[in-house]
Protein backbone atom coordinates (compact mmCIF):
# COMPACT_ATOMS: atom_id res chain seq x y z
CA UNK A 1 83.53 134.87 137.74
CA UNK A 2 85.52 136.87 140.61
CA UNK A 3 87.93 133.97 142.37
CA UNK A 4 86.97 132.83 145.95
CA UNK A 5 88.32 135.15 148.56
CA UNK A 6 89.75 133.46 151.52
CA UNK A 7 86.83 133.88 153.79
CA UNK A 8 84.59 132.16 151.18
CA UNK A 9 87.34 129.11 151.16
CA UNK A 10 87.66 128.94 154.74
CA UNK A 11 83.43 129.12 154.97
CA UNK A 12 83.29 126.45 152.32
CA UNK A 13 85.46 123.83 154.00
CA UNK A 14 83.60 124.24 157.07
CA UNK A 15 80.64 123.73 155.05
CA UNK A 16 81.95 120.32 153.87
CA UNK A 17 82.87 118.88 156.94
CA UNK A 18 79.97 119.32 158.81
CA UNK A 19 77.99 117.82 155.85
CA UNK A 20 80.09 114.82 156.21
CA UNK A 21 80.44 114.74 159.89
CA UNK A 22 76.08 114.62 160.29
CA UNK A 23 75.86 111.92 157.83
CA UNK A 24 78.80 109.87 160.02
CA UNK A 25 76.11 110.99 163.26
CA UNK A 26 73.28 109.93 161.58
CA UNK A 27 74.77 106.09 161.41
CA UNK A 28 76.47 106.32 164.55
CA UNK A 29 73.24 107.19 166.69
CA UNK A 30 71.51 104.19 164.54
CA UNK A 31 73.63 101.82 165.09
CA UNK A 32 74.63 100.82 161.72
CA UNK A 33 77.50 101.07 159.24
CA UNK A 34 77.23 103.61 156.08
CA UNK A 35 75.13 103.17 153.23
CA UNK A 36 76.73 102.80 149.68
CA UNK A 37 75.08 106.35 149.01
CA UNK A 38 75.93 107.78 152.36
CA UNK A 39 79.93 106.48 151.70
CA UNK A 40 79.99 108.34 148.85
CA UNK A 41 78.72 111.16 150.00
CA UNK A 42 80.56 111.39 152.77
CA UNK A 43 84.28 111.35 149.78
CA UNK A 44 82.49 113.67 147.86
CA UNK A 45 82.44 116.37 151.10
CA UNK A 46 85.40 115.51 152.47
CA UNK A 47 87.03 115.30 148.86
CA UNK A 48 85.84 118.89 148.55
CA UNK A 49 86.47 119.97 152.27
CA UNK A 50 90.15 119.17 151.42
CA UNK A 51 90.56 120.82 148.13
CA UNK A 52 89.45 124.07 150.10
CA UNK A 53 91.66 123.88 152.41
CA UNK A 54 94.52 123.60 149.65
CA UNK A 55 93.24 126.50 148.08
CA UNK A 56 93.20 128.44 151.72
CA UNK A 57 96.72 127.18 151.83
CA UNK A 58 97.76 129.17 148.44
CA UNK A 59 96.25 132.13 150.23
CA UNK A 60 97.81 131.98 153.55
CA UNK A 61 101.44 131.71 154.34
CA UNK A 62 102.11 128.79 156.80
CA UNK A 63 101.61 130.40 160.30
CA UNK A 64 99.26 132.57 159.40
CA UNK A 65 97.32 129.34 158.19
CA UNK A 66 97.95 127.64 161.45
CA UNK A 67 96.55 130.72 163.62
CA UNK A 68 93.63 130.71 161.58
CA UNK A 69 93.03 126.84 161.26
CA UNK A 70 93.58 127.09 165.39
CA UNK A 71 90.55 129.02 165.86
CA UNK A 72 88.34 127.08 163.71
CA UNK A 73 89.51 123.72 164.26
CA UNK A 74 86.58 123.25 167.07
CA UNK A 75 84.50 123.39 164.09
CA UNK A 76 85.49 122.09 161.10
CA UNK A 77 87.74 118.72 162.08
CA UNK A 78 90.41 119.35 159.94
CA UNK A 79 92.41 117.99 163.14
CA UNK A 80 92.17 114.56 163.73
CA UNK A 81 92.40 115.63 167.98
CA UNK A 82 89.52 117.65 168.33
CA UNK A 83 86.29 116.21 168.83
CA UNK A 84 82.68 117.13 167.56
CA UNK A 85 81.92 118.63 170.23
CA UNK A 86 84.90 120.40 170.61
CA UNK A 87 86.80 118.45 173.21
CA UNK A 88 90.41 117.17 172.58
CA UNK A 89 91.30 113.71 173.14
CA UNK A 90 94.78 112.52 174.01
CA UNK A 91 96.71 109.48 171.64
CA UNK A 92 94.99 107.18 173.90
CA UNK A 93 91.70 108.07 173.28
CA UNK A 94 91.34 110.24 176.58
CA UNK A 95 88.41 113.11 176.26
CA UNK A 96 89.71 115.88 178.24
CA UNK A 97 87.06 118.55 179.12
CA UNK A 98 85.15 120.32 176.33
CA UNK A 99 85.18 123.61 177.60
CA UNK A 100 87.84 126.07 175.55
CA UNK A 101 90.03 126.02 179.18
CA UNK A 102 90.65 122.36 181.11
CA UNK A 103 89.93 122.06 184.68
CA UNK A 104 93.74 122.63 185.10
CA UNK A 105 93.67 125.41 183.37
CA UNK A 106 90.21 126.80 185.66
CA UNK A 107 92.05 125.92 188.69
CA UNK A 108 95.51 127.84 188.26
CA UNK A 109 93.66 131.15 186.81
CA UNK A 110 91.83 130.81 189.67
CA UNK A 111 91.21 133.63 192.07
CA UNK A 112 92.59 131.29 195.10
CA UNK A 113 95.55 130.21 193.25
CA UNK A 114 96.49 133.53 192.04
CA UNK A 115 96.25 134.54 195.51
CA UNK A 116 98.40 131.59 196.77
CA UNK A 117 101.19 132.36 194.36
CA UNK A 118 101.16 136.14 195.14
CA UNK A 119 101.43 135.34 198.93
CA UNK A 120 104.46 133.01 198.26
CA UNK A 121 106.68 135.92 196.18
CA UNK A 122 106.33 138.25 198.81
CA UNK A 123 107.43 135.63 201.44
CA UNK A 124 111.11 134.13 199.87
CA UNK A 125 108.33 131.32 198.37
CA UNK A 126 107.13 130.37 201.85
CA UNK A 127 103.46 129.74 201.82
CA UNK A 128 101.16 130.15 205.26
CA UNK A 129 100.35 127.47 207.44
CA UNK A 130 96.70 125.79 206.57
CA UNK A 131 96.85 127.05 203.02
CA UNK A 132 93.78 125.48 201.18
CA UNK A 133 92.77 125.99 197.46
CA UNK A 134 89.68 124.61 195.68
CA UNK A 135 88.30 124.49 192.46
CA UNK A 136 84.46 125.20 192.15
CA UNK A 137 84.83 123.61 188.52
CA UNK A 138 83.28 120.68 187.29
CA UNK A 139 96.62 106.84 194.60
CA UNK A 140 99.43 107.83 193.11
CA UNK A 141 102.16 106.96 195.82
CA UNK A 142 105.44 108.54 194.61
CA UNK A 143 105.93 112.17 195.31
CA UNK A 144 107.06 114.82 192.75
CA UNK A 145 109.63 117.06 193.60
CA UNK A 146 111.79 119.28 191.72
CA UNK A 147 114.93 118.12 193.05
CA UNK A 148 116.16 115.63 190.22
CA UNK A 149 115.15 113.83 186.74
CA UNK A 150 114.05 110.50 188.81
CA UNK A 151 112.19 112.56 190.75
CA UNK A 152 109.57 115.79 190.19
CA UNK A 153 112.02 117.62 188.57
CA UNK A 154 111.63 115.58 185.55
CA UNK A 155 108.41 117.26 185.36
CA UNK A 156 109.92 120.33 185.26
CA UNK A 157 110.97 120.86 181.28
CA UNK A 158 110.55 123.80 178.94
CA UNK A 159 107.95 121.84 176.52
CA UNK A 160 104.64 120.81 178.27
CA UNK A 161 104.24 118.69 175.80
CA UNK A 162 106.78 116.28 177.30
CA UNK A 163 104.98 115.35 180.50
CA UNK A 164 101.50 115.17 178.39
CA UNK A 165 103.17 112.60 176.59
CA UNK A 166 105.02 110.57 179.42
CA UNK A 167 101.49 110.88 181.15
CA UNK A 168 99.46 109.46 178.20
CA UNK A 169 102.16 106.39 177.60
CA UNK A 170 99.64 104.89 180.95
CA UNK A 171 96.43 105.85 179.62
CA UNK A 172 93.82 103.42 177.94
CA UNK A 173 90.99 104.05 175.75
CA UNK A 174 87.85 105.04 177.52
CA UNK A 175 84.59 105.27 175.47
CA UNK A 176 81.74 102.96 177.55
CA UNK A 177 81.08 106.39 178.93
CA UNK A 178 79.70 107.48 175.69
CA UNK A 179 77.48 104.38 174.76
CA UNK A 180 75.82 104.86 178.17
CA UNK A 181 72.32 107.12 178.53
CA UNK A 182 73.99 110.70 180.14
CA UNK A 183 71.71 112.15 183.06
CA UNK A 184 71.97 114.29 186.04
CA UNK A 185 70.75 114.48 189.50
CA UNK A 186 70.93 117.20 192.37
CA UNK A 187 70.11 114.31 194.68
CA UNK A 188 72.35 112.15 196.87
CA UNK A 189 70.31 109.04 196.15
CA UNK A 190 68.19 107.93 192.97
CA UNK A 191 65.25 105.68 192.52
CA UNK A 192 64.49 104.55 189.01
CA UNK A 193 61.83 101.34 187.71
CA UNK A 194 64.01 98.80 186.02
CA UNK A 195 62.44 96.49 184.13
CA UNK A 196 62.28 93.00 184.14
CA UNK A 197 59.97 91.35 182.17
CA UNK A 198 57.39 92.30 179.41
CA UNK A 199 54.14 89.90 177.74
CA UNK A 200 52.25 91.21 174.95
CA UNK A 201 48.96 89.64 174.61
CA UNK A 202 47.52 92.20 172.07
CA UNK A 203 45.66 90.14 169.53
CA UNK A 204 42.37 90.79 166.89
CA UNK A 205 39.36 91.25 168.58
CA UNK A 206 35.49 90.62 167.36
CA UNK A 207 32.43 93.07 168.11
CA UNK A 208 30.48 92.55 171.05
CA UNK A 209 27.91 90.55 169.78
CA UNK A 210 25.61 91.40 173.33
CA UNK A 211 25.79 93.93 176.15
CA UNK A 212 25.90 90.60 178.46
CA UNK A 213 29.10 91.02 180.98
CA UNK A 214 32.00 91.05 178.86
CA UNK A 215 33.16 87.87 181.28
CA UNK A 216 31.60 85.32 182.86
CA UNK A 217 31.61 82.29 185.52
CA UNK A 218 33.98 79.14 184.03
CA UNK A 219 34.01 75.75 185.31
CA UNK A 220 36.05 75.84 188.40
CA UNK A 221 34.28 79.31 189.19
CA UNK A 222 37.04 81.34 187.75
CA UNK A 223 36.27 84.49 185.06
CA UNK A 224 36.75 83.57 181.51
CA UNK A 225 36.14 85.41 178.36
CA UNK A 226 32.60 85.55 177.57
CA UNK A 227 32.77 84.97 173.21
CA UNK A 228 30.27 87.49 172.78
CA UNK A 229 31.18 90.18 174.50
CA UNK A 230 34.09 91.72 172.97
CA UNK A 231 36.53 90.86 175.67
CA UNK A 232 40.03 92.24 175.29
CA UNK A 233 43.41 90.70 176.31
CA UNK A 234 45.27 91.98 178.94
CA UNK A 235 49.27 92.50 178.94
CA UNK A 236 51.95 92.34 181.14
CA UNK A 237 54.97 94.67 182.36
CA UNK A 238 56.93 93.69 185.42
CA UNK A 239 58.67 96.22 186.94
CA UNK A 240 60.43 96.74 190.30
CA UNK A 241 61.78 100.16 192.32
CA UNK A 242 65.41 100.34 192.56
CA UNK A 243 67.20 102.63 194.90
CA UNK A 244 71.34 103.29 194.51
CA UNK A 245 73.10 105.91 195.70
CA UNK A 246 75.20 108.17 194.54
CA UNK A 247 79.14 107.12 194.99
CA UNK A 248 82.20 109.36 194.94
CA UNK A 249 85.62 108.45 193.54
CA UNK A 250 88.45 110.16 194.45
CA UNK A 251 92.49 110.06 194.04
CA UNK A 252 95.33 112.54 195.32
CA UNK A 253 98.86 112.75 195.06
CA UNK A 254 101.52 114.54 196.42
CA UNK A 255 103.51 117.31 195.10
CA UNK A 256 105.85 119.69 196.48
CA UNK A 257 105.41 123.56 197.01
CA UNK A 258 108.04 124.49 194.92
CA UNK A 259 106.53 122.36 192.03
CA UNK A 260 103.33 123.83 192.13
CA UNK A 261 104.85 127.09 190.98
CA UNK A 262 104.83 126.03 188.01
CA UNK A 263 101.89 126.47 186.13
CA UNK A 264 102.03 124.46 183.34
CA UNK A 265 102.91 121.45 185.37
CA UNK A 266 99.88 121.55 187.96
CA UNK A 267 97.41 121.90 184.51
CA UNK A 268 99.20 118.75 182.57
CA UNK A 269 98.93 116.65 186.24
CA UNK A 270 95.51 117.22 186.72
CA UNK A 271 93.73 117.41 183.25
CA UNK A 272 96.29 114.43 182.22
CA UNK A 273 96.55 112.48 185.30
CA UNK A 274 94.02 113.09 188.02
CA UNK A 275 91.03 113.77 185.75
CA UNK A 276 91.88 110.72 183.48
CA UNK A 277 92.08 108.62 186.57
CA UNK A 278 88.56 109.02 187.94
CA UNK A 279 87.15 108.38 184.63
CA UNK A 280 89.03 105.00 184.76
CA UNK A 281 87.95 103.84 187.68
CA UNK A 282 84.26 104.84 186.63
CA UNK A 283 84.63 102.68 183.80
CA UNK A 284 85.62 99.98 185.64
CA UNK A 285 83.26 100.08 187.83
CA UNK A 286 80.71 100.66 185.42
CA UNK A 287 81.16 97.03 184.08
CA UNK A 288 82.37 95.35 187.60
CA UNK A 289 81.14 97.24 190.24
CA UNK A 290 79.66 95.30 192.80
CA UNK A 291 76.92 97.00 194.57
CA UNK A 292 78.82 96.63 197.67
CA UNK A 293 79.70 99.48 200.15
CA UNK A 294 80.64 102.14 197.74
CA UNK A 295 81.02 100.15 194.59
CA UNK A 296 78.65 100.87 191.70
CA UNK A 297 76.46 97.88 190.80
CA UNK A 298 77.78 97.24 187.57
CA UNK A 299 76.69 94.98 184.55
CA UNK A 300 78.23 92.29 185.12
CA UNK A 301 76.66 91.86 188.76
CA UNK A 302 72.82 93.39 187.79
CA UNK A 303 70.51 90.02 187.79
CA UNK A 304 68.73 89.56 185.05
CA UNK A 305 71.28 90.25 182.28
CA UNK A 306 71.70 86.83 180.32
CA UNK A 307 74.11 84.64 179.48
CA UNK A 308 75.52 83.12 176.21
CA UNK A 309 78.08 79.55 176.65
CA UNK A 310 80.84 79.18 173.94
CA UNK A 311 79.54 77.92 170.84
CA UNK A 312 81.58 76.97 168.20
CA UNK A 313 83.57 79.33 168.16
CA UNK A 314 84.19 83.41 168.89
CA UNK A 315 82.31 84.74 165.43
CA UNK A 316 79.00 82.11 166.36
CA UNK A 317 79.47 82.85 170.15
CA UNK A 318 79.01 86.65 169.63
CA UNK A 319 76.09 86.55 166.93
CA UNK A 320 73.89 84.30 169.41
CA UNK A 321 74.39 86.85 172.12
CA UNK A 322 73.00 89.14 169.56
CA UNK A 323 70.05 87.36 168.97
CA UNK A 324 69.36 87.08 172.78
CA UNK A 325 69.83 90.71 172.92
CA UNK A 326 67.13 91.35 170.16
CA UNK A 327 64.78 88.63 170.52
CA UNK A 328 64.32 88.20 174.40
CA UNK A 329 65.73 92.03 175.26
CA UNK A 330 63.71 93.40 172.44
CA UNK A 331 66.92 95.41 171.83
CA UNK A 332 69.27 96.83 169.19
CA UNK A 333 72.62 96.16 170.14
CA UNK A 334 75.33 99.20 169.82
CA UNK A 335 78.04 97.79 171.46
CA UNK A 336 80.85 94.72 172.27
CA UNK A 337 83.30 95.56 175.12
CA UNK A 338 85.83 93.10 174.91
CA UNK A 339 89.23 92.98 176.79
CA UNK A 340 92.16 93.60 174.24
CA UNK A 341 93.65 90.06 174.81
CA UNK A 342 90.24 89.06 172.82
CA UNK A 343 90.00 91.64 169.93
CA UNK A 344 93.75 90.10 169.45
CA UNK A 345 91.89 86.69 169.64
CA UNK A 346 89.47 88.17 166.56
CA UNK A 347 92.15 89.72 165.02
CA UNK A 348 94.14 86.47 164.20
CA UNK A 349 91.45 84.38 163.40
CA UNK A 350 91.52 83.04 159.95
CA UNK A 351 89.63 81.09 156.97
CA UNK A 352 89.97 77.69 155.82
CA UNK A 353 92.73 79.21 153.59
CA UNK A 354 94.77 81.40 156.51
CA UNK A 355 93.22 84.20 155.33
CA UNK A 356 92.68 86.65 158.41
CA UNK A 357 88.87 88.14 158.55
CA UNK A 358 89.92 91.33 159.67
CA UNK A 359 92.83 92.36 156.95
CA UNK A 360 96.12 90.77 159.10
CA UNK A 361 99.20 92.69 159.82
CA UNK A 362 98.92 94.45 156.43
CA UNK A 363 95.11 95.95 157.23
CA UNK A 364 94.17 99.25 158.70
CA UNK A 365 93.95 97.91 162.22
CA UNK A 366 91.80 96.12 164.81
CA UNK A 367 88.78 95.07 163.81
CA UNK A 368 86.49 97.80 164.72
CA UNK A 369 83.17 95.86 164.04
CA UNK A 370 81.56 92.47 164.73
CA UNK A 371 78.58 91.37 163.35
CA UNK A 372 77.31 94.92 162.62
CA UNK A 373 78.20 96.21 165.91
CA UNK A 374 80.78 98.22 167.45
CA UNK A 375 83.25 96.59 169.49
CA UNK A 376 85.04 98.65 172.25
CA UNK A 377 87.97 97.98 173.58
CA UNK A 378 88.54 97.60 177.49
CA UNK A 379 90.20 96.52 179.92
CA UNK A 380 86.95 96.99 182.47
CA UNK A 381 86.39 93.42 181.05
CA UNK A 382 88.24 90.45 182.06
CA UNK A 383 89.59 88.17 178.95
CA UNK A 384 87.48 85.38 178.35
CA UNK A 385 84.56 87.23 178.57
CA UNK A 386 82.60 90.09 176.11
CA UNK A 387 79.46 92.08 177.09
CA UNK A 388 77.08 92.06 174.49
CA UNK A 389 73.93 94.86 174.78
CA UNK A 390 72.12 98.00 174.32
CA UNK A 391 73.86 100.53 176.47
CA UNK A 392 71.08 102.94 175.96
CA UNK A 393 69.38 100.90 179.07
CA UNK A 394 72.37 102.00 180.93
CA UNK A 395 72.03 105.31 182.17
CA UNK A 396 75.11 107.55 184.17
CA UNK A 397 73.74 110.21 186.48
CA UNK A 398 76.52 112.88 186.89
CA UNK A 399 76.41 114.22 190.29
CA UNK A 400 79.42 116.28 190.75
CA UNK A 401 82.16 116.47 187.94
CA UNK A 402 85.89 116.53 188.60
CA UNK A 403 86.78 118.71 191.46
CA UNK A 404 90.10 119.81 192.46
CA UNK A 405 91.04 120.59 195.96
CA UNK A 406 94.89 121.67 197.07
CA UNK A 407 96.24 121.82 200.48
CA UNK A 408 99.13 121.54 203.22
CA UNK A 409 96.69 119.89 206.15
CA UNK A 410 97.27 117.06 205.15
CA UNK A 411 99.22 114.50 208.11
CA UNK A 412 103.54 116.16 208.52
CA UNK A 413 103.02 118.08 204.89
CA UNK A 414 102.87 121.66 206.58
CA UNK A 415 106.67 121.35 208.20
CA UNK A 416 107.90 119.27 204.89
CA UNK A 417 106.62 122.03 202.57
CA UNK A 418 104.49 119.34 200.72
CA UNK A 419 100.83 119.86 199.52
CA UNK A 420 98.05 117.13 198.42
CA UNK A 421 96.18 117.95 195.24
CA UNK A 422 93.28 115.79 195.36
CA UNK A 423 90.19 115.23 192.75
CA UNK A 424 87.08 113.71 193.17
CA UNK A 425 83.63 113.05 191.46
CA UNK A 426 80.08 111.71 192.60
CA UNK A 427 77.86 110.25 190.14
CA UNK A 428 75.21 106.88 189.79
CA UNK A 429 74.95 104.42 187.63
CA UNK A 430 71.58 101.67 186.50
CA UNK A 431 70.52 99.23 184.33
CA UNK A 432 67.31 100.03 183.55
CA UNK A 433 66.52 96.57 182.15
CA UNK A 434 68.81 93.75 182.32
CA UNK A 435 67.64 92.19 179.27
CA UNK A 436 69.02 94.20 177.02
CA UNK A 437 72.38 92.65 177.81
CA UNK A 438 74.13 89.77 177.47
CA UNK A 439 77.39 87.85 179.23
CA UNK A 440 79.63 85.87 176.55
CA UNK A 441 81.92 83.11 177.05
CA UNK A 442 84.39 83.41 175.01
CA UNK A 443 86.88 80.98 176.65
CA UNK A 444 87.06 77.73 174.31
């Protein structure tokens, strides 16, 4: 039998790794943990995924390898920073956009900032009054300069991959975004039907025994069932019309115009920094919003979501604001957001003989389940406190994605050759029923 050529290796790690990644999908979209079965099917694909790739290893000398493992790492995962779907997350957990160039990347191969650049090199790197540039693509207080290393010009360094880094070191986790029901609108406002209650009445019912009015008068002259008529129960949905709007959230710093030169520092700032901000806040907001003025009306101010007091202890607490969430939210939980002063609080818990539940300082990390469900880690949640729910009944509406705008207009910044780059986004958020989610106490 002819060997494999290195096509046929490449094809058949791909091959592998998708297997394994759909069965990991499959749980995920569930809600449940693997299967003895599905476990070992996922080693046997991945087992066989990675002895490929040793044999397209013996075929390939080491940067040719890379180059090639470069272009197909969107698909196959071999890199543990590239996404499913193709996106690349930073240490911290960041998504940065899924599209093969980042918004930074759109907005200085951009027509406008081409032109901007141009304009400045034939004017000794002055740029004209007004200038304005703006991305068409989907507070920070201290301004960068390139003047020293405690200023901008520590930004300015041959290796990108220093400021991506320095960046990232203030970056959190942000995944509520994915748990969350995705949709769009075109709209500035949305109305949606939450709903708030539900009674099922549906119960066996006899043959009409006569064609006599299925009801008839009772005692205090009020309709009741007539026994032989083959009357059937009614049910009950309550419902009500909600109206939010849609809210922008926005953030700009400062930078100065002989900064912005540089390329590769204007993509790291605004794919690393500005982008990653916005989705922060929306987080945030997400979980405490308000309602007020321009705040999102977030979970833990929709009425209707319940409540679970401290019992016991964190592990009880927890699975009785599961059971609320299935038995009077008629929900499958898929989610635990707690603050990370509480997943500590998990972490170091420990049997009758000091043994900790979740491995110690010798396990693979945090605990990364509770009860059968995810827990995510936030700081959009205050310690003491864990929300408990089906975020399915949470839906986003995406309104306008990240947006980039650039300019000198802003107050003294035309005579101090300064410019703003500012990003915004405008999207909605609703609980579509508040059942489906529950508050824990998890202070003692």
């Amino acid at each position: 039998m002819p060997a494999k050529t290195l096509q046929e290796w490449i094809a058949e790690a791909k091959d592998h790794a998708l297997k394994a990644r759909a069965i990991a999908k499959k749980c995920e979209d569930a809600g449940r943990d693997f299967t003895a079965e599905e476990s070992a099917e996922i080693r046997e694909h991945m087992g066989k995924a990675v002895a490929a790739k040793a044999e397209i290893e013996k075929l390939k000398g080491n940067d040719e390898l890379r180059r090639t493992l470069a272009e197909l790492g969107d698909d196959i995962a071999l890199d543990a920073k590239t996404d499913e779907d193709g996106s690349r997350r930073t240490a911290s957990g960041f998504q940065l956009p899924s599209r093969k160039k980042t918004i930074g990347q759109e907005f200085i191969e951009g027509a406008e900032y081409k032109a901007l650049m141009g304009q400045a090199a034939h004017a000794d790197g002055q740029f004209m009054a007004k200038q304005r540039v703006q991305s068409g693509l989907t507070g920070f207080k201290s301004l960068v300069t390139g003047a020293s290393d405690t200023s901008g010009g520590a930004f300015v360094v041959p290796d990108q991959l220093g400021l991506q880094v320095g960046l990232d070191s203030f970056q959190r986790p942000l995944r509520l975004r994915d748990l969350v029901t995705p949709g769009t609108t075109t709209s500035d406002s949305i109305e949606y039907v939450r709903m708030t209650s539900f009674t099922n009445n549906a119960a066996p019912v006899p043959e009409a025994t006569s064609a006599a009015n299925p009801t008839a008068p009772g005692s205090a002259g009020a309709l009741v069932p007539n026994a032989g008529g083959g009357y059937k129960p009614e049910s009950g949905l309550a419902a009500v019309k909600i109206n939010t709007a849609v809210k922008t959230i926005a953030h700009w710093m400062p930078i100065t115009k002989r900064a912005i030169s540089d390329a590769a520092q204007v993509v790291t700032l605004i794919d690393a920094f500005l982008r990653y901000g916005l989705e922060e806040e929306l987080e945030d907001q997400m979980v405490q919003g308000d309602g007020t003025g321009e705040n999102f009306e977030g979970v833990a101010n929709v009425s209707g979501v319940q409540s679970q007091a401290w019992d016991t202890n964190a592990f009880t607490t927890l699975r009785k604001a599961k059971t609320k969430v299935r038995t009077v939210g008629r929900s499958i939980p898929n989610g635990v957001l707690l603050n990370p002063v509480d997943l500590e609080m998990l972490d170091l818990l420990q049997d009758n003989e000091n043994r900790y539940y979740f491995g110690g300082p010798s396990g693979v990390g945090s605990a990364q389940t509770v009860w059968n469900m995810p827990i995510i880690e936030t700081e959009a949640v205050p310690a003491g406190t864990a929300y408990v729910g089906d975020w399915r009944k949470a839906i986003l509406w995406d309104r306008q994605q990240a947006t980039i705008q650039m300019t000198d207009s802003h107050m003294d910044f035309f005579v101090r050759n300064l410019v703003v780059i500012l990003a915004e986004m405008r999207a909605a958020f609703g609980v579509i029923q508040p059942s489906a989610f529950v508050e824990v106490d998890l202070a003692a």
